[in-house]
N, C-alpha and C. Protein backbone atom coordinates (compact mmCIF):
# COMPACT_ATOMS: atom_id res chain seq x y z
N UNK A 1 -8.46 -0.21 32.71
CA UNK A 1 -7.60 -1.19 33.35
C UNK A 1 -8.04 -2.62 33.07
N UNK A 2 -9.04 -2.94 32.89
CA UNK A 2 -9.79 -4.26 32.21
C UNK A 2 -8.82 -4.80 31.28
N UNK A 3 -9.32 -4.10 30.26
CA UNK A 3 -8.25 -4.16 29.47
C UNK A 3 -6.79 -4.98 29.30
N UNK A 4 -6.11 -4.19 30.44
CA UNK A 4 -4.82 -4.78 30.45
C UNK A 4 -5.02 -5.77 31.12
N UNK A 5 -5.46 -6.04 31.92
CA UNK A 5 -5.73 -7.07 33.13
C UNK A 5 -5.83 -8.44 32.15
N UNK A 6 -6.85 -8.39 31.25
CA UNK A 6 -7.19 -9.29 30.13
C UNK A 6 -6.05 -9.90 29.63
N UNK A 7 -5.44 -8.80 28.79
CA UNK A 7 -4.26 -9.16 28.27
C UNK A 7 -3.42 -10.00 29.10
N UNK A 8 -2.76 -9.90 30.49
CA UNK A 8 -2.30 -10.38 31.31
C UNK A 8 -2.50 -11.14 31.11
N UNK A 9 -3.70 -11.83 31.39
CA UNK A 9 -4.52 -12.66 31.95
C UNK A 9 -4.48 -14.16 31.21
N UNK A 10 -4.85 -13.01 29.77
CA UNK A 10 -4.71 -14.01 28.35
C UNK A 10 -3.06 -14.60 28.37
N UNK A 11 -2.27 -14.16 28.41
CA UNK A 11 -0.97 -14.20 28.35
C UNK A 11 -0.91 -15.72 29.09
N UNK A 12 -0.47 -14.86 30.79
CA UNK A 12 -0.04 -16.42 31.29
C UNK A 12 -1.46 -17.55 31.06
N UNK A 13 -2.64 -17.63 31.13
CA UNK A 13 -3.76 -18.51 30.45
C UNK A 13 -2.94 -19.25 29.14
N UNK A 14 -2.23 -18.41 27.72
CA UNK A 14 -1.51 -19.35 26.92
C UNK A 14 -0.77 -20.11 27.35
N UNK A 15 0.22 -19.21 28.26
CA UNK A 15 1.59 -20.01 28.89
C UNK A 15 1.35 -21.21 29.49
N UNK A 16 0.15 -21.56 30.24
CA UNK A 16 -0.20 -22.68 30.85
C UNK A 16 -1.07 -23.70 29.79
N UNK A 17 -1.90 -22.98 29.05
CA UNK A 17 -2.01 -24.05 28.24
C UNK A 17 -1.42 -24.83 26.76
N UNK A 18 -0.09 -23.56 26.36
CA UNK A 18 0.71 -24.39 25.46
C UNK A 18 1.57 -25.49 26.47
N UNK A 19 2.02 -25.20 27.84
CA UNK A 19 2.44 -26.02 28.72
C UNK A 19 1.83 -27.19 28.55
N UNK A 20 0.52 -27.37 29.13
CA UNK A 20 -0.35 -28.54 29.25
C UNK A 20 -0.43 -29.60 28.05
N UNK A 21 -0.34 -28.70 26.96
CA UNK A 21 -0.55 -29.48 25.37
C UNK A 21 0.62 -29.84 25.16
N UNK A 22 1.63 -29.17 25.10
CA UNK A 22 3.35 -29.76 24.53
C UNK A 22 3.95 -30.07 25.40
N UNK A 23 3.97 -29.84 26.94
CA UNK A 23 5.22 -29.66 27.98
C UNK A 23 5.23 -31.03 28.32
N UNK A 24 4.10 -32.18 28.09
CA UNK A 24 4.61 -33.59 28.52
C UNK A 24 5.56 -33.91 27.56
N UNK A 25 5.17 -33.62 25.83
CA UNK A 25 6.47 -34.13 25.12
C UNK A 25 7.95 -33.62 25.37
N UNK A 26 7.68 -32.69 25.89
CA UNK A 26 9.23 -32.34 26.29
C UNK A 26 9.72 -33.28 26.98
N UNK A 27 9.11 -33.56 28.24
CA UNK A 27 9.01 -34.08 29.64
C UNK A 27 9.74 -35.99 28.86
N UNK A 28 9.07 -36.46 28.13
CA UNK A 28 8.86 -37.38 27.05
C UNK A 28 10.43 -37.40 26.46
N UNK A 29 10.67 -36.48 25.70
CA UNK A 29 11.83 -36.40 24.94
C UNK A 29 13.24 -36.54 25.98
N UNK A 30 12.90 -35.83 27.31
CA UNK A 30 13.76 -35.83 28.35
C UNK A 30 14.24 -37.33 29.15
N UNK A 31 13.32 -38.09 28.92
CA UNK A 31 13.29 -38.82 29.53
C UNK A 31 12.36 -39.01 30.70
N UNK A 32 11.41 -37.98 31.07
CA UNK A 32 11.14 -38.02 32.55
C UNK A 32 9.89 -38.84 32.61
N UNK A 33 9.09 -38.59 31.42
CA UNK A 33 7.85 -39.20 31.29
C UNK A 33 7.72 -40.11 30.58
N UNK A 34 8.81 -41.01 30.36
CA UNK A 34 8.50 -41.87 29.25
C UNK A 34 7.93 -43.04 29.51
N UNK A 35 8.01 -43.52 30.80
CA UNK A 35 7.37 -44.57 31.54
C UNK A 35 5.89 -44.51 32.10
N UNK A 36 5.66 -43.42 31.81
CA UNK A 36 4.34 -43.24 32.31
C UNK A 36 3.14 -43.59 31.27
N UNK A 37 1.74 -44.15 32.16
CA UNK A 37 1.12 -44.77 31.57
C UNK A 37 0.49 -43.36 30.86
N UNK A 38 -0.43 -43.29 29.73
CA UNK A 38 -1.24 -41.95 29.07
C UNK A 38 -2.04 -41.49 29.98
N UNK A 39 -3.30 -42.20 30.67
CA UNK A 39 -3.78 -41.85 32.04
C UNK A 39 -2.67 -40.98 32.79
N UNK A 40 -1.74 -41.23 33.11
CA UNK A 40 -0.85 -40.25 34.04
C UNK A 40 -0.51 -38.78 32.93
N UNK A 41 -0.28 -39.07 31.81
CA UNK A 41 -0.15 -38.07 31.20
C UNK A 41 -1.07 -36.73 30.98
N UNK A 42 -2.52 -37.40 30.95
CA UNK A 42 -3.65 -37.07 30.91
C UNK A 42 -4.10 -36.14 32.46
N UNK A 43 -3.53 -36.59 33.22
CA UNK A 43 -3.34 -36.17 34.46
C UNK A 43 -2.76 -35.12 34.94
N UNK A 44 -1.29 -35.16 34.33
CA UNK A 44 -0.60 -33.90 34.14
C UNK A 44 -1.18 -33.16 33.51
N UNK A 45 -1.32 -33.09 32.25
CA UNK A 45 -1.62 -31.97 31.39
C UNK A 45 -2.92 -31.45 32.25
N UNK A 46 -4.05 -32.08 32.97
CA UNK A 46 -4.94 -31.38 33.38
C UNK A 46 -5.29 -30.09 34.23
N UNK A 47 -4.03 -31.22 35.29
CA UNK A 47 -3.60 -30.01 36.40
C UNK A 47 -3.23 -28.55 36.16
N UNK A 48 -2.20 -28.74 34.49
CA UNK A 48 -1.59 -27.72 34.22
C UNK A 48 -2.65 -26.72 33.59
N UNK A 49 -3.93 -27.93 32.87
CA UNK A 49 -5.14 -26.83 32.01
C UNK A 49 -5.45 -25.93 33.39
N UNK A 50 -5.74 -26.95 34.47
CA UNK A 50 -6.68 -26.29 35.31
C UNK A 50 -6.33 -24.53 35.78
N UNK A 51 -4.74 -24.44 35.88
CA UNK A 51 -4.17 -23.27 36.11
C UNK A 51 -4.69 -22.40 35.06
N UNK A 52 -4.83 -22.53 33.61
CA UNK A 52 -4.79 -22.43 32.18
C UNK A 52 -6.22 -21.45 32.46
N UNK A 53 -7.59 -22.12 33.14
CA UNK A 53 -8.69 -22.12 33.36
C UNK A 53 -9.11 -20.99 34.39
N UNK A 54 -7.68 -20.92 35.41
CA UNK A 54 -7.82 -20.03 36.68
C UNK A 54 -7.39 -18.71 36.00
N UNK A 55 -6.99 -18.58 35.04
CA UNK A 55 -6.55 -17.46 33.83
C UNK A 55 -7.68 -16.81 32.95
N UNK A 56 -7.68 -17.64 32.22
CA UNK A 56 -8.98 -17.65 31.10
C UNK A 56 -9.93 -17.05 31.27
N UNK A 57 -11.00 -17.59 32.33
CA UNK A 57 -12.29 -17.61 32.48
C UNK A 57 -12.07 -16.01 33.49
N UNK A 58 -11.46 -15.82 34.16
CA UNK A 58 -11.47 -14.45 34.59
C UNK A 58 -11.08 -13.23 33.64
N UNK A 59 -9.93 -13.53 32.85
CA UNK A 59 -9.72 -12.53 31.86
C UNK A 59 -10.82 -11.92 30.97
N UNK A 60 -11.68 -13.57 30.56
CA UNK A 60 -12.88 -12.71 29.59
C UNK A 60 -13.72 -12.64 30.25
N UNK A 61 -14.21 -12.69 31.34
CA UNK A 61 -15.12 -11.92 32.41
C UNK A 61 -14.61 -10.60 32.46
N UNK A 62 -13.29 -10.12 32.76
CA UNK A 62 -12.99 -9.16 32.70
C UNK A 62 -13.33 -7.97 31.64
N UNK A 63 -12.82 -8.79 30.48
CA UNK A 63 -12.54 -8.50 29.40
C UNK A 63 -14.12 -8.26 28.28
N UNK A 64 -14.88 -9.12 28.93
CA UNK A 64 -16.19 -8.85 28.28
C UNK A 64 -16.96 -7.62 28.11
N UNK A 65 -18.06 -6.72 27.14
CA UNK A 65 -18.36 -5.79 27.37
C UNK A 65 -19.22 -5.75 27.85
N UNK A 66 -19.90 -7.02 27.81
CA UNK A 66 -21.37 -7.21 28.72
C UNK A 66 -20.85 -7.25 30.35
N UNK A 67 -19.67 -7.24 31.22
CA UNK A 67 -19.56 -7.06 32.28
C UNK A 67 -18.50 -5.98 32.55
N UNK A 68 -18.78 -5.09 31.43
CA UNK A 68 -17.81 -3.76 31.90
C UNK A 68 -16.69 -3.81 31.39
N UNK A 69 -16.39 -4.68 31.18
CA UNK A 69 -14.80 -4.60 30.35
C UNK A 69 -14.80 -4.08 28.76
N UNK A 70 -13.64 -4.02 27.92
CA UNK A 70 -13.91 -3.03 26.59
C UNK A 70 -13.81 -3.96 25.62
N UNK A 71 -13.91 -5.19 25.56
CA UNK A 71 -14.20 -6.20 24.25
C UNK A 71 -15.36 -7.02 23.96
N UNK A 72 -15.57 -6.79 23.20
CA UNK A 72 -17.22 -7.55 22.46
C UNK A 72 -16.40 -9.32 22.48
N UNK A 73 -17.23 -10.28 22.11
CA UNK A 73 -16.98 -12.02 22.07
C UNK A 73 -15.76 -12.17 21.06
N UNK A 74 -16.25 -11.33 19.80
CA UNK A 74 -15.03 -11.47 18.77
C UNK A 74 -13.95 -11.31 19.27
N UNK A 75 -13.63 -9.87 19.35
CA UNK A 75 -12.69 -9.16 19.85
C UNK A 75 -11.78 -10.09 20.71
N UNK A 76 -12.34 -10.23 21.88
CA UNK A 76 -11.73 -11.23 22.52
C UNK A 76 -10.64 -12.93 22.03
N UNK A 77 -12.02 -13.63 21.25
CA UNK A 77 -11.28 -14.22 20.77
C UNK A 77 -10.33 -14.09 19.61
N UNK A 78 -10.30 -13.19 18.86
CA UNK A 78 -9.27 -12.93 18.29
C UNK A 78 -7.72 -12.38 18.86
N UNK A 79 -8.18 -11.78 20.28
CA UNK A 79 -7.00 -11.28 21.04
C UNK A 79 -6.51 -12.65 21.44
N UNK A 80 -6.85 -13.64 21.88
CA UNK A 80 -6.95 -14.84 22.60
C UNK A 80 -6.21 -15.17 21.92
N UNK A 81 -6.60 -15.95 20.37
CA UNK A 81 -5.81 -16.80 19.53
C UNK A 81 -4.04 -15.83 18.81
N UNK A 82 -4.05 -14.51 18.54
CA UNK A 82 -3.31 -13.67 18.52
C UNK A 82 -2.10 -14.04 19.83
N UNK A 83 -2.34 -14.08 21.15
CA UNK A 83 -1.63 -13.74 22.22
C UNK A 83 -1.44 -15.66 21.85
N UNK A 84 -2.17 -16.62 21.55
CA UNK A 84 -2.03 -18.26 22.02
C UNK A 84 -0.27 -18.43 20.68
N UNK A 85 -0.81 -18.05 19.74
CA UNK A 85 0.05 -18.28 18.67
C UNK A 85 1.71 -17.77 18.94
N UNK A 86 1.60 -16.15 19.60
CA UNK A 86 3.23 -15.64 20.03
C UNK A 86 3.68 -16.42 21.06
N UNK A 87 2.84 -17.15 21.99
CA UNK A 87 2.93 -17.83 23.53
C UNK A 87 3.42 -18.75 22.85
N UNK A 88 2.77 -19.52 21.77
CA UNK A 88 3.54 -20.69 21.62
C UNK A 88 4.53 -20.75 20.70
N UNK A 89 4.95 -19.88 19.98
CA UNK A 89 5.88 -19.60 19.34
C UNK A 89 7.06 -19.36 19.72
N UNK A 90 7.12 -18.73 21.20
CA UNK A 90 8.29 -18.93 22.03
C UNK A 90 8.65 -19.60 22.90
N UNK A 91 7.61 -20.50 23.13
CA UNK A 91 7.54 -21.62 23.84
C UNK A 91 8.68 -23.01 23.13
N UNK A 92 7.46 -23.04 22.52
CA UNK A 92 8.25 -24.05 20.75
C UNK A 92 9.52 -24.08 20.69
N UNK A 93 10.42 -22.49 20.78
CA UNK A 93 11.93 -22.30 20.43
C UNK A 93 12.43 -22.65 21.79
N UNK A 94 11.74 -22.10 22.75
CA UNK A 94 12.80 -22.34 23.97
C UNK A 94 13.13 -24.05 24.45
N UNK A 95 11.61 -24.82 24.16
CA UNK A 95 11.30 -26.09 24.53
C UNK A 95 11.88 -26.99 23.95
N UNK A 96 11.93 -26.81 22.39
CA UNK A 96 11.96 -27.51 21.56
C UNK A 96 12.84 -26.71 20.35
N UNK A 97 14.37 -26.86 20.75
CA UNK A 97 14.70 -25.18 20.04
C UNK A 97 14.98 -26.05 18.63
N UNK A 98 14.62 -27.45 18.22
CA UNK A 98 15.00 -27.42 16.64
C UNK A 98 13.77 -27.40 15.89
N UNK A 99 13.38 -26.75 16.44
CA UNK A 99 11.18 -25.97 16.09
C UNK A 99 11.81 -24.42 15.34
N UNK A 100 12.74 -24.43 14.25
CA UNK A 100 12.79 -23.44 13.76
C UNK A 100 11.63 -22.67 13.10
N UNK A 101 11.40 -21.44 13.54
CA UNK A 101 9.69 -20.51 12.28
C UNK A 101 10.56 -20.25 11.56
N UNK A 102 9.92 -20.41 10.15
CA UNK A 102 10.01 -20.08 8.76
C UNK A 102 9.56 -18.91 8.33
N UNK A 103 9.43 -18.93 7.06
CA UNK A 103 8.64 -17.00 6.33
C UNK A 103 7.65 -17.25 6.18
N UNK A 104 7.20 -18.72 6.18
CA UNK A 104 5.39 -18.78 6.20
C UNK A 104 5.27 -19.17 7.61
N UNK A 105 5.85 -19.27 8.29
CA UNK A 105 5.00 -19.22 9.78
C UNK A 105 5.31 -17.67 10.41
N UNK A 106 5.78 -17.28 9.64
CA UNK A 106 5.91 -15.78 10.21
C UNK A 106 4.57 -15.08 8.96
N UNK A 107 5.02 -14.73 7.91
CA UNK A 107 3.57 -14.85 7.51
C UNK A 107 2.55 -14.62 7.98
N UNK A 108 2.41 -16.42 8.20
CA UNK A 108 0.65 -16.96 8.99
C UNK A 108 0.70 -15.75 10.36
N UNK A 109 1.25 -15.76 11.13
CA UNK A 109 1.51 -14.76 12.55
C UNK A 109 1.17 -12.95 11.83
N UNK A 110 2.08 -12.46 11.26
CA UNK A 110 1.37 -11.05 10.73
C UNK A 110 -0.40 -11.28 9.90
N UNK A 111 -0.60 -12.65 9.64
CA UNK A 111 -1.82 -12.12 8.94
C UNK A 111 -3.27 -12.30 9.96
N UNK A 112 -2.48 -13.07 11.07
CA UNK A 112 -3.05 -13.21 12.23
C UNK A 112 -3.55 -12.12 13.15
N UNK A 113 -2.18 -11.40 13.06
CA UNK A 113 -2.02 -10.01 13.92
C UNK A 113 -3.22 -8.45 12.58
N UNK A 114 -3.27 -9.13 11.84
CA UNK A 114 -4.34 -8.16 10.91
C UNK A 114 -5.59 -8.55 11.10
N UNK A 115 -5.76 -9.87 11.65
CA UNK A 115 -6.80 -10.19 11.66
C UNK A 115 -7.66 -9.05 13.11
N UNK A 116 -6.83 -9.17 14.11
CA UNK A 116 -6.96 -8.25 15.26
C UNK A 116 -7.13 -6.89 14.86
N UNK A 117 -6.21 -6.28 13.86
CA UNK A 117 -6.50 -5.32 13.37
C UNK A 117 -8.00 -5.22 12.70
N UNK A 118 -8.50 -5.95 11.93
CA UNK A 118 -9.47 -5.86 11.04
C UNK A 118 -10.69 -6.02 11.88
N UNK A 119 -10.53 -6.48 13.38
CA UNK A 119 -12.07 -6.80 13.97
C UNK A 119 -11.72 -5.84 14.99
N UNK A 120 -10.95 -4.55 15.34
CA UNK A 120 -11.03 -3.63 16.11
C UNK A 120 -12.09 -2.29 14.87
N UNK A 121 -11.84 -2.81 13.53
CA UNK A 121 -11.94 -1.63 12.87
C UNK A 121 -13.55 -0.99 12.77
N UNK A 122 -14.14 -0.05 12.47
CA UNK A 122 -15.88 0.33 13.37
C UNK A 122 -16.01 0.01 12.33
């Protein structure tokens, strides 16, 4: 159950921190933030890491094998950057839908997803 928990974990952890990194330019493009000084921006995005952080840091505790969970350091971060890349990939389209992926950003994403493959392998 670690395991999945991780995954979870990892999941919304992306969701909040592709939020934190892109969601002011949205905010920006909208109009909402455009008056705001960078300090305030800096502000936002933190709040949003901090959620990002309330994710993260428990998942690979979870997720660690040194505390019982079933992934070694690699492992992990390769699941991490794997789960950050699809998070923001649908993020990107929904946010920012003239963020069309191409055949090399699809590509880059399967050779990504081998990469996971290749560091599960004994």
């Amino acid at each position: 159950m670690n395991g999945l928990y991780t995954i979870i974990l990892l999941i919304l952890s992306n969701v909040f921190m592709t939020l934190a990194w892109y969601g002011h330019l949205r905010l920006q493009q909208n109009g909402i933030s455009t008056g705001w000084p960078l300090m305030a921006v800096i502000a936002f995005s933190w709040g949003i890491a901090f959620l990002e952080y309330c994710c993260q840091v428990p998942a690979n505790r979870l997720g660690f094998e040194g505390n019982g969970g079933p992934f070694n350091l690699v492992q992990l971060k390769v699941i991490q950057e794997c789960i950050s890349l699809v998070v923001f990939a649908v993020i990107a389209n929904i946010l920012f839908q003239g963020q069309n992926l191409h055949w090399n950003h699809i590509l880059a994403f399967v050779l990504i997803i081998c990469s996971v493959y290749l560091v599960f392998m004994k």
